[in-house]
N, C-alpha and C. Protein backbone atom coordinates (compact mmCIF):
# COMPACT_ATOMS: atom_id res chain seq x y z
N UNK A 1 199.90 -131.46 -68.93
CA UNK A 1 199.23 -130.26 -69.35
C UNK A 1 199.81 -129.08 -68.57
N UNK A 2 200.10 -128.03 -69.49
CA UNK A 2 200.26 -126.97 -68.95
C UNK A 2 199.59 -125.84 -67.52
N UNK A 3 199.87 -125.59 -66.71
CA UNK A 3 199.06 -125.07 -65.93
C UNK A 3 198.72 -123.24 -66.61
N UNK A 4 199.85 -123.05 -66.84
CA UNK A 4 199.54 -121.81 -67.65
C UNK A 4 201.41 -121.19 -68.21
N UNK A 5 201.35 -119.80 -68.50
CA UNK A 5 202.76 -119.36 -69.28
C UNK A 5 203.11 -118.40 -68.19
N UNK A 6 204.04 -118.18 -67.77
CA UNK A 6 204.33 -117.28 -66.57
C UNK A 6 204.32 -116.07 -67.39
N UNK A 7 203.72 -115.19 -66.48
CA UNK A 7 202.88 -113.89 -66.62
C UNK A 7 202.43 -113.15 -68.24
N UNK A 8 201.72 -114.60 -68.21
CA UNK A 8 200.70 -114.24 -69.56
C UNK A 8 199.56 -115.13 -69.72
N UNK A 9 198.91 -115.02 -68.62
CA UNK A 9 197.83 -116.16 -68.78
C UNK A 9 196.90 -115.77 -70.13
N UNK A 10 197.12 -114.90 -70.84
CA UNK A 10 195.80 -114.88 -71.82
C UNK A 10 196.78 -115.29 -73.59
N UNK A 11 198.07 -115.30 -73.00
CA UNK A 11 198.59 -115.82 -74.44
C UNK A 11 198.49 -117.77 -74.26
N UNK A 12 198.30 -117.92 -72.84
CA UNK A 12 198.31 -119.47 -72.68
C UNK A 12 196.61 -119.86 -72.78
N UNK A 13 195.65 -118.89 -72.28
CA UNK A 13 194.57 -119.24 -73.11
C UNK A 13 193.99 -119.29 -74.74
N UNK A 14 195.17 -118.82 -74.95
CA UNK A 14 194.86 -118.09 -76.55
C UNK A 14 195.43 -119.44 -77.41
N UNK A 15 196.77 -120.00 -76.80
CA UNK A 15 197.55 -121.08 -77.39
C UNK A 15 196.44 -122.46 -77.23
N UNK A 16 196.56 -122.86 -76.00
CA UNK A 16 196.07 -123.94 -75.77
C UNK A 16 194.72 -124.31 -75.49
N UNK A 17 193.56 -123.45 -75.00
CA UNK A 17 192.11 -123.20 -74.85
C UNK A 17 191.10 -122.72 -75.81
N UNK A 18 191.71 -121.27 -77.09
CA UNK A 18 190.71 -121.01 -77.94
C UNK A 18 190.57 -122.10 -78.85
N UNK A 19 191.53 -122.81 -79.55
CA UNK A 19 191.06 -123.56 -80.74
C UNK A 19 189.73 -124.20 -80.82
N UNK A 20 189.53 -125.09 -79.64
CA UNK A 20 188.15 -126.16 -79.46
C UNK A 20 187.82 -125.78 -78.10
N UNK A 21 186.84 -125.21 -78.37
CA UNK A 21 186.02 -124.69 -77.32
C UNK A 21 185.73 -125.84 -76.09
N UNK A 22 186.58 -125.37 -74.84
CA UNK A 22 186.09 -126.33 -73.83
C UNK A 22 187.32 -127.84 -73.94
N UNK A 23 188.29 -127.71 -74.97
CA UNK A 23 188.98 -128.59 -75.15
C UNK A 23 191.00 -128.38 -75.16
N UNK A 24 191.78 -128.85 -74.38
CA UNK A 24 192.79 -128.29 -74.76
C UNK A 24 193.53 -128.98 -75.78
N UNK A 25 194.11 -128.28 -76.39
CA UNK A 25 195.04 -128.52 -77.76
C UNK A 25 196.71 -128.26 -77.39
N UNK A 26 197.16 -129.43 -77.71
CA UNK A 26 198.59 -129.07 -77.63
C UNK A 26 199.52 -129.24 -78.76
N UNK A 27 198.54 -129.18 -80.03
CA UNK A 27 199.40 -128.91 -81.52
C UNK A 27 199.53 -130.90 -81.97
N UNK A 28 199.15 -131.92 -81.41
CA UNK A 28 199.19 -132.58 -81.49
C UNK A 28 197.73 -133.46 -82.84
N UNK A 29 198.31 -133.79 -84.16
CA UNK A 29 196.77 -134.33 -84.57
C UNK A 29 196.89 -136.00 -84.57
N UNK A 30 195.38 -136.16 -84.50
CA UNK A 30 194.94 -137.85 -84.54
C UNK A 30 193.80 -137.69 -85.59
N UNK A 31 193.75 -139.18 -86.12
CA UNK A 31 192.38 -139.20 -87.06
C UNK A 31 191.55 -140.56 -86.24
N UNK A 32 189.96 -140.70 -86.63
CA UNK A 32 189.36 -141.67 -85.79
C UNK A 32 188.76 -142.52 -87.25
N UNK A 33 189.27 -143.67 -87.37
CA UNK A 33 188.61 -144.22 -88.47
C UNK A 33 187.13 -144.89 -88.70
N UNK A 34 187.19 -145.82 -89.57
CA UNK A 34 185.56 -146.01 -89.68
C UNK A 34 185.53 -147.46 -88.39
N UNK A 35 186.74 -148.13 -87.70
CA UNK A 35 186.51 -148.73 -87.30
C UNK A 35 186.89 -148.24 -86.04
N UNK A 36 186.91 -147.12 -85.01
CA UNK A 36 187.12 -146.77 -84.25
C UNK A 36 188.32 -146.43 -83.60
N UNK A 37 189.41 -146.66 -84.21
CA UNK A 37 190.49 -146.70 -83.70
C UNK A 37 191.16 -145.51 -83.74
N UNK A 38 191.94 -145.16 -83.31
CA UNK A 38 193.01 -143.85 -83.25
C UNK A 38 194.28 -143.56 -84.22
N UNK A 39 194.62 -143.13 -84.91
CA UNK A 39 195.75 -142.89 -85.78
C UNK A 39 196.50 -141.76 -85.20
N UNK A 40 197.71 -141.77 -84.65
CA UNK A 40 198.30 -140.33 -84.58
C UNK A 40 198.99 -140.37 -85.85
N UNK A 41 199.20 -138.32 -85.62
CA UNK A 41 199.04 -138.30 -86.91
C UNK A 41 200.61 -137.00 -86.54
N UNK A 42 200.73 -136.83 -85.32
CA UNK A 42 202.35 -136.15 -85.13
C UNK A 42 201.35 -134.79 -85.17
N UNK A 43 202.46 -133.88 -84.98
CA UNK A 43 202.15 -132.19 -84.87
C UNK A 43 201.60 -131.52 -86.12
N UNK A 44 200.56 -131.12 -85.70
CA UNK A 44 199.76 -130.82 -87.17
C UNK A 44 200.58 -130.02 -87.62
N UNK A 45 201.76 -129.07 -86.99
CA UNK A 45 202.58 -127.84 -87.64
C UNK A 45 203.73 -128.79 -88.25
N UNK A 46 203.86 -129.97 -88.27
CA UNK A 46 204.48 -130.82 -88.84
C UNK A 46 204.13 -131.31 -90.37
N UNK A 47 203.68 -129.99 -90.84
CA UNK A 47 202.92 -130.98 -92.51
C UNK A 47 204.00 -129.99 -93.63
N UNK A 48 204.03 -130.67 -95.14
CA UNK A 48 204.95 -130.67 -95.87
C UNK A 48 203.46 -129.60 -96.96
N UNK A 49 203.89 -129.07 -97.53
CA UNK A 49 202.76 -128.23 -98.75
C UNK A 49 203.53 -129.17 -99.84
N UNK A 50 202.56 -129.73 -100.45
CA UNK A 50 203.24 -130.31 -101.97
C UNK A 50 202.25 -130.30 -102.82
N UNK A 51 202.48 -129.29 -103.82
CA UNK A 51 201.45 -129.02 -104.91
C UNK A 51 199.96 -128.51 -104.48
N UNK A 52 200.09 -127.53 -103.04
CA UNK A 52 199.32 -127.53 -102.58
C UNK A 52 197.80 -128.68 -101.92
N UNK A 53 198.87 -129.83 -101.73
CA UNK A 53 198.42 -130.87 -100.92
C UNK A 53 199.43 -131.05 -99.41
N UNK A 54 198.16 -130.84 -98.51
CA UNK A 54 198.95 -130.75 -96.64
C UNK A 54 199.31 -132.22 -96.66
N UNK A 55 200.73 -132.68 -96.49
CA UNK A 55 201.10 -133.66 -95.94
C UNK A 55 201.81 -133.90 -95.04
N UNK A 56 201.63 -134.61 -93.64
CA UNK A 56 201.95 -134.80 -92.64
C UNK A 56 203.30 -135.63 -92.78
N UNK A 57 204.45 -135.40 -92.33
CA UNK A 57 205.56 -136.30 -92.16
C UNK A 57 205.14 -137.59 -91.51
N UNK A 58 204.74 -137.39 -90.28
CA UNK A 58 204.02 -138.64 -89.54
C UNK A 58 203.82 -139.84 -90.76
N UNK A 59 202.56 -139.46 -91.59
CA UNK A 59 201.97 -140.14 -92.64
C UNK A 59 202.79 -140.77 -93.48
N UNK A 60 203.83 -140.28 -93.88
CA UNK A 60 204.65 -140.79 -95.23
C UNK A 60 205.92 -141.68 -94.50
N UNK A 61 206.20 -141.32 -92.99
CA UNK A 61 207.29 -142.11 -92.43
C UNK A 61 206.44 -143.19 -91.96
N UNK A 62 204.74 -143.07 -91.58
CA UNK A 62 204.41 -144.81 -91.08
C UNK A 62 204.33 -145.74 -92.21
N UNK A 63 204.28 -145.00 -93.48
CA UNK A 63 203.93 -145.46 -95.09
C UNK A 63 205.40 -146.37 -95.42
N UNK A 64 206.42 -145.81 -95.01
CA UNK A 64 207.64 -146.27 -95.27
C UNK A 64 208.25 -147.19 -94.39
N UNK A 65 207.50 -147.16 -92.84
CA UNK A 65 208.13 -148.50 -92.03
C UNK A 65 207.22 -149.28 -92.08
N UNK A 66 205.99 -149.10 -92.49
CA UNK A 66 204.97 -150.51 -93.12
C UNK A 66 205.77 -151.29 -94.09
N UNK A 67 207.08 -150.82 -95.11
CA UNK A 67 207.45 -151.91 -95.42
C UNK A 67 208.20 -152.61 -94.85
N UNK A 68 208.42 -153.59 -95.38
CA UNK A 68 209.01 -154.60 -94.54
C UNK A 68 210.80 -154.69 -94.57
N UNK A 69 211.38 -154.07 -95.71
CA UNK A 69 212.91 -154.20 -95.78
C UNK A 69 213.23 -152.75 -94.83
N UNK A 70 212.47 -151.83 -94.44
CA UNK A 70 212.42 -150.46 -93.64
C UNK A 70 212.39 -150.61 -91.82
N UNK A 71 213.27 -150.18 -91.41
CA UNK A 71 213.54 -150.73 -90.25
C UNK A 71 213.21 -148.76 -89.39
N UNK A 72 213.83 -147.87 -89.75
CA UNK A 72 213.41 -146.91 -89.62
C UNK A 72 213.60 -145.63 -90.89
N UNK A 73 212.52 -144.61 -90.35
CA UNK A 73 212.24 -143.55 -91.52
C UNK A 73 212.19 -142.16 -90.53
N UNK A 74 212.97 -140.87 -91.61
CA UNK A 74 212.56 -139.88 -91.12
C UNK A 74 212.24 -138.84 -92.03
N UNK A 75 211.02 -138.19 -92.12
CA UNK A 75 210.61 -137.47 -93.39
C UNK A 75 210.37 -135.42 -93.09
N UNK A 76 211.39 -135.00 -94.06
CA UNK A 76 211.44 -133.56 -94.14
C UNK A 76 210.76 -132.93 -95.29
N UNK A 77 210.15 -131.52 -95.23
CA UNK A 77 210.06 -131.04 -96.67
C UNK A 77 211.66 -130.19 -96.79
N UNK A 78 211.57 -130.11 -98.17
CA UNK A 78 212.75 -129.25 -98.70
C UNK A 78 212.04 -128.29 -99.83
N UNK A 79 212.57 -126.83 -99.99
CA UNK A 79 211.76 -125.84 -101.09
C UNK A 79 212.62 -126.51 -101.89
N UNK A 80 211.26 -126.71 -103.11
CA UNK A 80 211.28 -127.02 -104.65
C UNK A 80 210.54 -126.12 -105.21
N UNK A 81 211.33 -125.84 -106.67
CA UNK A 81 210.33 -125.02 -107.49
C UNK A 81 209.59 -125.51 -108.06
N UNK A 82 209.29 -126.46 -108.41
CA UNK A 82 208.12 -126.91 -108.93
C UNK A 82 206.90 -127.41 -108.57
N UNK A 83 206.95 -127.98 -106.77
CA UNK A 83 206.16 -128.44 -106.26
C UNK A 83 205.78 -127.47 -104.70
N UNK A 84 206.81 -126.23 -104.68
CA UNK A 84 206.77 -125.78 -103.48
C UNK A 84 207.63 -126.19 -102.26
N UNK A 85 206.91 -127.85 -102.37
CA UNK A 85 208.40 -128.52 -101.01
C UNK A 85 208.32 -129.93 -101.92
N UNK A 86 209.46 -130.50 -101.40
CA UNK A 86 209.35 -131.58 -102.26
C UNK A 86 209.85 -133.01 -100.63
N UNK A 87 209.35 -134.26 -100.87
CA UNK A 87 209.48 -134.70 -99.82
C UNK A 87 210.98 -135.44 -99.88
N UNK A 88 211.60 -135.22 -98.92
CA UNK A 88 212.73 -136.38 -98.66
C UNK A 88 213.00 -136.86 -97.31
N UNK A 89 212.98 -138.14 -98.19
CA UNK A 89 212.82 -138.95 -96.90
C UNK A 89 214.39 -139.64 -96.28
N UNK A 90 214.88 -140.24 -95.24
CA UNK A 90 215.83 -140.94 -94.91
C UNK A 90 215.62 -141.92 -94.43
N UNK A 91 216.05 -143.15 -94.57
CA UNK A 91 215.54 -144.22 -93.91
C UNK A 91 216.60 -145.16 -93.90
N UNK A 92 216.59 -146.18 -92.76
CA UNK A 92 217.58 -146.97 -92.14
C UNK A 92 216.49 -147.92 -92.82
N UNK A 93 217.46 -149.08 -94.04
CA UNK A 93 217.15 -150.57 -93.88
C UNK A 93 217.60 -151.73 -92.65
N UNK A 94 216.56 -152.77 -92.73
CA UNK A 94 216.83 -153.74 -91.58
C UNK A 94 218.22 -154.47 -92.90
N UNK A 95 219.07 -154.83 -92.07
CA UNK A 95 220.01 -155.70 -92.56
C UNK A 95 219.86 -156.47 -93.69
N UNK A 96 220.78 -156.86 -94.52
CA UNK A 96 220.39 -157.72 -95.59
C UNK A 96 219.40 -157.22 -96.75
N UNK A 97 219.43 -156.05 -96.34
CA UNK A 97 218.57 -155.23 -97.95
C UNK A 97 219.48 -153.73 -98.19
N UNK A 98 219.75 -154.04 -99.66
CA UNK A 98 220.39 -153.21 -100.62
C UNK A 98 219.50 -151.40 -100.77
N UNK A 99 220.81 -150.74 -100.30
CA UNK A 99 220.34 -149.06 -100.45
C UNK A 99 220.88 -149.30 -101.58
N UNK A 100 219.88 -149.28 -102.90
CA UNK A 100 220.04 -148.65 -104.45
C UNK A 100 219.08 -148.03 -105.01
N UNK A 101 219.02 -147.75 -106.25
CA UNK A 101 218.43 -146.99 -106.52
C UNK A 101 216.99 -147.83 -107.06
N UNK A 102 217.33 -148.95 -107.24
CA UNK A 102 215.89 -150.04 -107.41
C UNK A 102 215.07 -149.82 -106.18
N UNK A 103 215.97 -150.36 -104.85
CA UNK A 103 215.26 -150.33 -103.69
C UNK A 103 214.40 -148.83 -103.25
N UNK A 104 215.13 -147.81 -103.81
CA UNK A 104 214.65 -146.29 -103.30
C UNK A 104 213.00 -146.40 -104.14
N UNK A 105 213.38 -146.85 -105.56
CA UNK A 105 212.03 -146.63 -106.51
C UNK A 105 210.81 -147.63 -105.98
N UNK A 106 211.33 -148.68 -105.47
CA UNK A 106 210.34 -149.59 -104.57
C UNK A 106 209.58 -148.81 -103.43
N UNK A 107 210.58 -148.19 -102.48
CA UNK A 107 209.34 -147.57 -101.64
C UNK A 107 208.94 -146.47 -102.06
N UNK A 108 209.41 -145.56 -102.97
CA UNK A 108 208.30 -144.53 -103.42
C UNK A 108 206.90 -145.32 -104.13
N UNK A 109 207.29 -146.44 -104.64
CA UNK A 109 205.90 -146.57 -105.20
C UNK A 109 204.88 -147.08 -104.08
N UNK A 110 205.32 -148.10 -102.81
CA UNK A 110 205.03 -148.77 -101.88
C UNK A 110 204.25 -147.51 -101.17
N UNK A 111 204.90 -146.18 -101.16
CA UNK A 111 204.28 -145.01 -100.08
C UNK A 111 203.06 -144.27 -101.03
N UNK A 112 202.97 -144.68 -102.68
CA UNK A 112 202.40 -144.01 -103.14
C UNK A 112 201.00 -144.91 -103.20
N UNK A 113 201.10 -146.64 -103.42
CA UNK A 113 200.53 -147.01 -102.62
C UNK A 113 199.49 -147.20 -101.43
N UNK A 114 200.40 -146.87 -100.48
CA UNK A 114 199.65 -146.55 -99.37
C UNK A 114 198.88 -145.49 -98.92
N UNK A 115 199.88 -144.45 -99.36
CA UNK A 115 199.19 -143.15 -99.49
C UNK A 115 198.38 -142.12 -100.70
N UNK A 116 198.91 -142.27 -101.47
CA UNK A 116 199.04 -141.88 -102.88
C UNK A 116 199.99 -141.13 -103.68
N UNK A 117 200.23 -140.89 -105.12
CA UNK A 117 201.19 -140.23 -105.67
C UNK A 117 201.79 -139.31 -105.40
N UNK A 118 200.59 -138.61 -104.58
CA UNK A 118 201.20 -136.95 -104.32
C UNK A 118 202.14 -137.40 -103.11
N UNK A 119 202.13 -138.53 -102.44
CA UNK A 119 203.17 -138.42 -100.96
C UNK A 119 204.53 -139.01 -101.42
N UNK A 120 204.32 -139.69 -102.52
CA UNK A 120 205.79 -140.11 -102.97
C UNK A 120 207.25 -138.88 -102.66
N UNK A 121 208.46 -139.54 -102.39
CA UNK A 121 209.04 -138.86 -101.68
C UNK A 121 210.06 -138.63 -102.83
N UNK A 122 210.36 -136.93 -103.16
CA UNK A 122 211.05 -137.28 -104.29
C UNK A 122 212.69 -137.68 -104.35
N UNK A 123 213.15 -137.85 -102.87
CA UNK A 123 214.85 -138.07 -102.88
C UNK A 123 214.68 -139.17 -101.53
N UNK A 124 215.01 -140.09 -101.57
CA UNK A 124 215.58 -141.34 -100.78
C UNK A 124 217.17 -141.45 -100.63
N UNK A 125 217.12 -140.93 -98.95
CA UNK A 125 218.39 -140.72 -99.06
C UNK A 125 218.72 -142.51 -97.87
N UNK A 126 219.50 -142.83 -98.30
CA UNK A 126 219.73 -144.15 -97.16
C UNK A 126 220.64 -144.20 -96.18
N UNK A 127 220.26 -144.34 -94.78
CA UNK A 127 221.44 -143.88 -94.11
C UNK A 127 221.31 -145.37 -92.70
N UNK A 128 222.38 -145.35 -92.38
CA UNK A 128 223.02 -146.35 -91.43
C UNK A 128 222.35 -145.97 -89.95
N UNK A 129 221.92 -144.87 -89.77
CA UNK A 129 221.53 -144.36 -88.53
C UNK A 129 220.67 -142.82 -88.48
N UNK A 130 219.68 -141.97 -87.44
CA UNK A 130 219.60 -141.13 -88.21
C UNK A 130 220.35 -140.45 -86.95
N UNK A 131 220.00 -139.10 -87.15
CA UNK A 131 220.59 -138.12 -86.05
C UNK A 131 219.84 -138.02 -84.62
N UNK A 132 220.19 -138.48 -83.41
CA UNK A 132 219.30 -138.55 -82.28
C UNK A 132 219.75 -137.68 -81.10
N UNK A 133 218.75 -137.52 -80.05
CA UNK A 133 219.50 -136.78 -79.30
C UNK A 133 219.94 -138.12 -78.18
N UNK A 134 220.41 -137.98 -77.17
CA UNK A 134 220.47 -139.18 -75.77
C UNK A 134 219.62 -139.36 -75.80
N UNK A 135 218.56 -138.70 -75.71
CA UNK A 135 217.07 -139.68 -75.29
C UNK A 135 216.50 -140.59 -76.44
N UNK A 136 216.96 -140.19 -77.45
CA UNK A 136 216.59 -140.97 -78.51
C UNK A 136 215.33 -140.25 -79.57
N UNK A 137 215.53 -138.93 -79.11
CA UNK A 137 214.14 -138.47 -80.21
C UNK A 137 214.76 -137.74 -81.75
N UNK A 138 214.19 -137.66 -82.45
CA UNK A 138 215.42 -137.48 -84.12
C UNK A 138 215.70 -136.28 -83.94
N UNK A 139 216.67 -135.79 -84.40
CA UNK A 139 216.95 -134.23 -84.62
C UNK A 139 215.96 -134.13 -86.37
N UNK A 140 214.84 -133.99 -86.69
CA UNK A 140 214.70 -133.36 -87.52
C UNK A 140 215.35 -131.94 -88.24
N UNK A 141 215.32 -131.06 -87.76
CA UNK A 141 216.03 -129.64 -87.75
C UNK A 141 217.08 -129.80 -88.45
N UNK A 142 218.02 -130.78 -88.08
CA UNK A 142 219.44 -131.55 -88.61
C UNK A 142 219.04 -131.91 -90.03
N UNK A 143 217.90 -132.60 -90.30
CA UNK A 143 217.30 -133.02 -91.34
C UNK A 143 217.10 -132.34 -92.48
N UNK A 144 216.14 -131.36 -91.73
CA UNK A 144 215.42 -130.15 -92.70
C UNK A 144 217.00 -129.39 -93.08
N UNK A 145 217.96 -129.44 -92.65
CA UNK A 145 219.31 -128.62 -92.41
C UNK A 145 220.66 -129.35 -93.99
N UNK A 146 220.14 -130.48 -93.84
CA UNK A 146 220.80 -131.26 -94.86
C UNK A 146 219.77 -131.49 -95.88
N UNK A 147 218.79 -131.19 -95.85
CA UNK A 147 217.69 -130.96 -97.10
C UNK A 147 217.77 -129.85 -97.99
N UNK A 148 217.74 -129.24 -96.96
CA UNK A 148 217.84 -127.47 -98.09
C UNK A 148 219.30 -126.92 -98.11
N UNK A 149 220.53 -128.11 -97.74
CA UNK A 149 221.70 -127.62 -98.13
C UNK A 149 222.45 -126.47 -97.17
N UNK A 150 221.62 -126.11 -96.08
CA UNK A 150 221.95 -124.88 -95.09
C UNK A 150 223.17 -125.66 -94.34
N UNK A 151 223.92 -124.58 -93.56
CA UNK A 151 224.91 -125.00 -92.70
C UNK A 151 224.42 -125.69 -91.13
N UNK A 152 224.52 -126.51 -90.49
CA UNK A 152 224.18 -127.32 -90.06
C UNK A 152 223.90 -126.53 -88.51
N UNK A 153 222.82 -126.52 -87.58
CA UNK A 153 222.53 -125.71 -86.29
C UNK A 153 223.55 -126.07 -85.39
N UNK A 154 223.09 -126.25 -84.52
CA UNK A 154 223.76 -127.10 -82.90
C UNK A 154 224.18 -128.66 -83.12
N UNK A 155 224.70 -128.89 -82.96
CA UNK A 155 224.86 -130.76 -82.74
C UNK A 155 225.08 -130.85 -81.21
N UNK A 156 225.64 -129.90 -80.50
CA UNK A 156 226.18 -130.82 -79.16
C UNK A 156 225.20 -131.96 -78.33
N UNK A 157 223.70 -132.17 -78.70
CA UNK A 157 222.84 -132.74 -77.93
C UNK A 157 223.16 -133.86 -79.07
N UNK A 158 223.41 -134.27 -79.74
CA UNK A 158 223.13 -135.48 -80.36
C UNK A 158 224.13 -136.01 -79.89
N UNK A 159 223.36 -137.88 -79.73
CA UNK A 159 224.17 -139.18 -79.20
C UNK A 159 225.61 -139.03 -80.23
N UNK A 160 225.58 -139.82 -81.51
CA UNK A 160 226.59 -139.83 -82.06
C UNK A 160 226.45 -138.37 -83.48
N UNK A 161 227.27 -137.25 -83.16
CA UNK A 161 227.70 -136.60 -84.05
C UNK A 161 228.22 -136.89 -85.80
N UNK A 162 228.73 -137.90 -85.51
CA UNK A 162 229.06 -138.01 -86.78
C UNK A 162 228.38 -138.97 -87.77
N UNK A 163 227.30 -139.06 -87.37
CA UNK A 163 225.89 -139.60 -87.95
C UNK A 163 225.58 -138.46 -89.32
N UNK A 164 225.35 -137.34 -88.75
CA UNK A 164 225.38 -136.15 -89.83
C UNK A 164 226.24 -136.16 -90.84
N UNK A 165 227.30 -136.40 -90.91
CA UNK A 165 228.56 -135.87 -92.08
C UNK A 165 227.78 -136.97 -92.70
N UNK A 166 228.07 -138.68 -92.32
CA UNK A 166 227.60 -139.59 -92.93
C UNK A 166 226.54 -139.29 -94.01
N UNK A 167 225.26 -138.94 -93.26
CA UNK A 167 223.96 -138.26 -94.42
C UNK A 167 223.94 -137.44 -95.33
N UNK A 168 225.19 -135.98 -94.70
CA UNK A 168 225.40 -135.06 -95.44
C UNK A 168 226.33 -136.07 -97.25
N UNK A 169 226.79 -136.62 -96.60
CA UNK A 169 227.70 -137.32 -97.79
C UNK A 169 226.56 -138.35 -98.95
N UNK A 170 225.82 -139.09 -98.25
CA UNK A 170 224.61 -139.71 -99.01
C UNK A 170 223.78 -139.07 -99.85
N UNK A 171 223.43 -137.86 -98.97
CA UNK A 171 222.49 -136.73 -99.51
C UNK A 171 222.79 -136.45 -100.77
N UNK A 172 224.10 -135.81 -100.65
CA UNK A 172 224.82 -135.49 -101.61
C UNK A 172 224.56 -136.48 -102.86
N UNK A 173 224.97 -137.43 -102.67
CA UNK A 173 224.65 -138.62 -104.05
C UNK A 173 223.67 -139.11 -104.48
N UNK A 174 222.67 -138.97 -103.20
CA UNK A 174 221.46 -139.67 -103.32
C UNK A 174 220.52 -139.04 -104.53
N UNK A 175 219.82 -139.97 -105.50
CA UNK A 175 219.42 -140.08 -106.56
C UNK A 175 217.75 -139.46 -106.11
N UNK A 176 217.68 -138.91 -107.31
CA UNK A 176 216.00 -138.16 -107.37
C UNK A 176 215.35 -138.71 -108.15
N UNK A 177 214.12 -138.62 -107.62
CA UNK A 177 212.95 -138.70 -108.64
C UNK A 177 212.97 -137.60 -109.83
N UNK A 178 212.73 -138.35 -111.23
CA UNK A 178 212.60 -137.41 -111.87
C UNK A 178 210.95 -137.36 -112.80
């Protein structure tokens, strides 16, 4: 926890103290279910608008490593005109399962499923690895960067660099929902 923001203690009460009175917030959400347990739920500033439904990336990437041929997932919005953002997802299969376009239509239905229609992801892109830094946390940014087609930020912190071209090239081919 923060002790405070150097010389602005009332923008660090304003950030982390007004939301819940008596409680600090660090942008982080969880849900508590009917059986007590905890769900994180990732950075609430982490949600996708689709059709004016809030969806959390968190949500649709635990939806997608609940299956079982899904070894890892990483989920961006991208602007669509028709839906506002539209979801795409990337995901590393465990070995011995086929990136096609059968397998892509399997876990959209598997996430719609779990979650429902509206979280279905409309582009499955399949990739060998995703973009990490050394420590191992994803470059989303990289993500959102090869989603909406923009020229690509910083790389120098990522482990292997040429993880990106790889996706950028998938992306490219990778098949949509229509």
């Amino acid at each position: 926890m923060l002790h405070g923001i150097w010389d602005d203690p009332e923008r660090y009460k304003d950030t982390y103290w007004a939301r819940f009175e008596g409680r600090y917030f660090a942008g982080d959400g969880a849900k508590l279910d009917d059986d007590g347990y905890f769900w994180l739920l990732g950075r609430v500033d982490d949600v996708m608008n689709v059709s004016g439904h809030r969806i959390s990336t968190t949500e649709v990437e635990s939806a997608l490593v609940s299956h079982p041929t899904v070894a890892e997932a990483a989920v961006v919005g991208a602007t669509d005109a028709m839906t506002g953002q539209a979801i795409i997802a990337y995901v590393t299969l465990r070995s011995g399962n086929e990136p096609d376009r059968d397998h892509a239509e399997m876990l959209r239905a598997h996430v719609a499923t779990e979650i429902g229609a509206i979280a279905r992801p409309k582009t499955i892109i399949f990739t060998p690895d995703l973009p990490k830094t050394r420590s191992g946390k994803i470059m989303r940014r990289l993500l959102r960067d090869v989603a909406e087609g923009r020229t690509l930020g910083d790389t120098t912190t990522l482990a292997d660099a040429t993880v990106v071209e790889e996706i950028r090239t998938r992306a490219a081919a990778a098949p949509q929902e229509e």
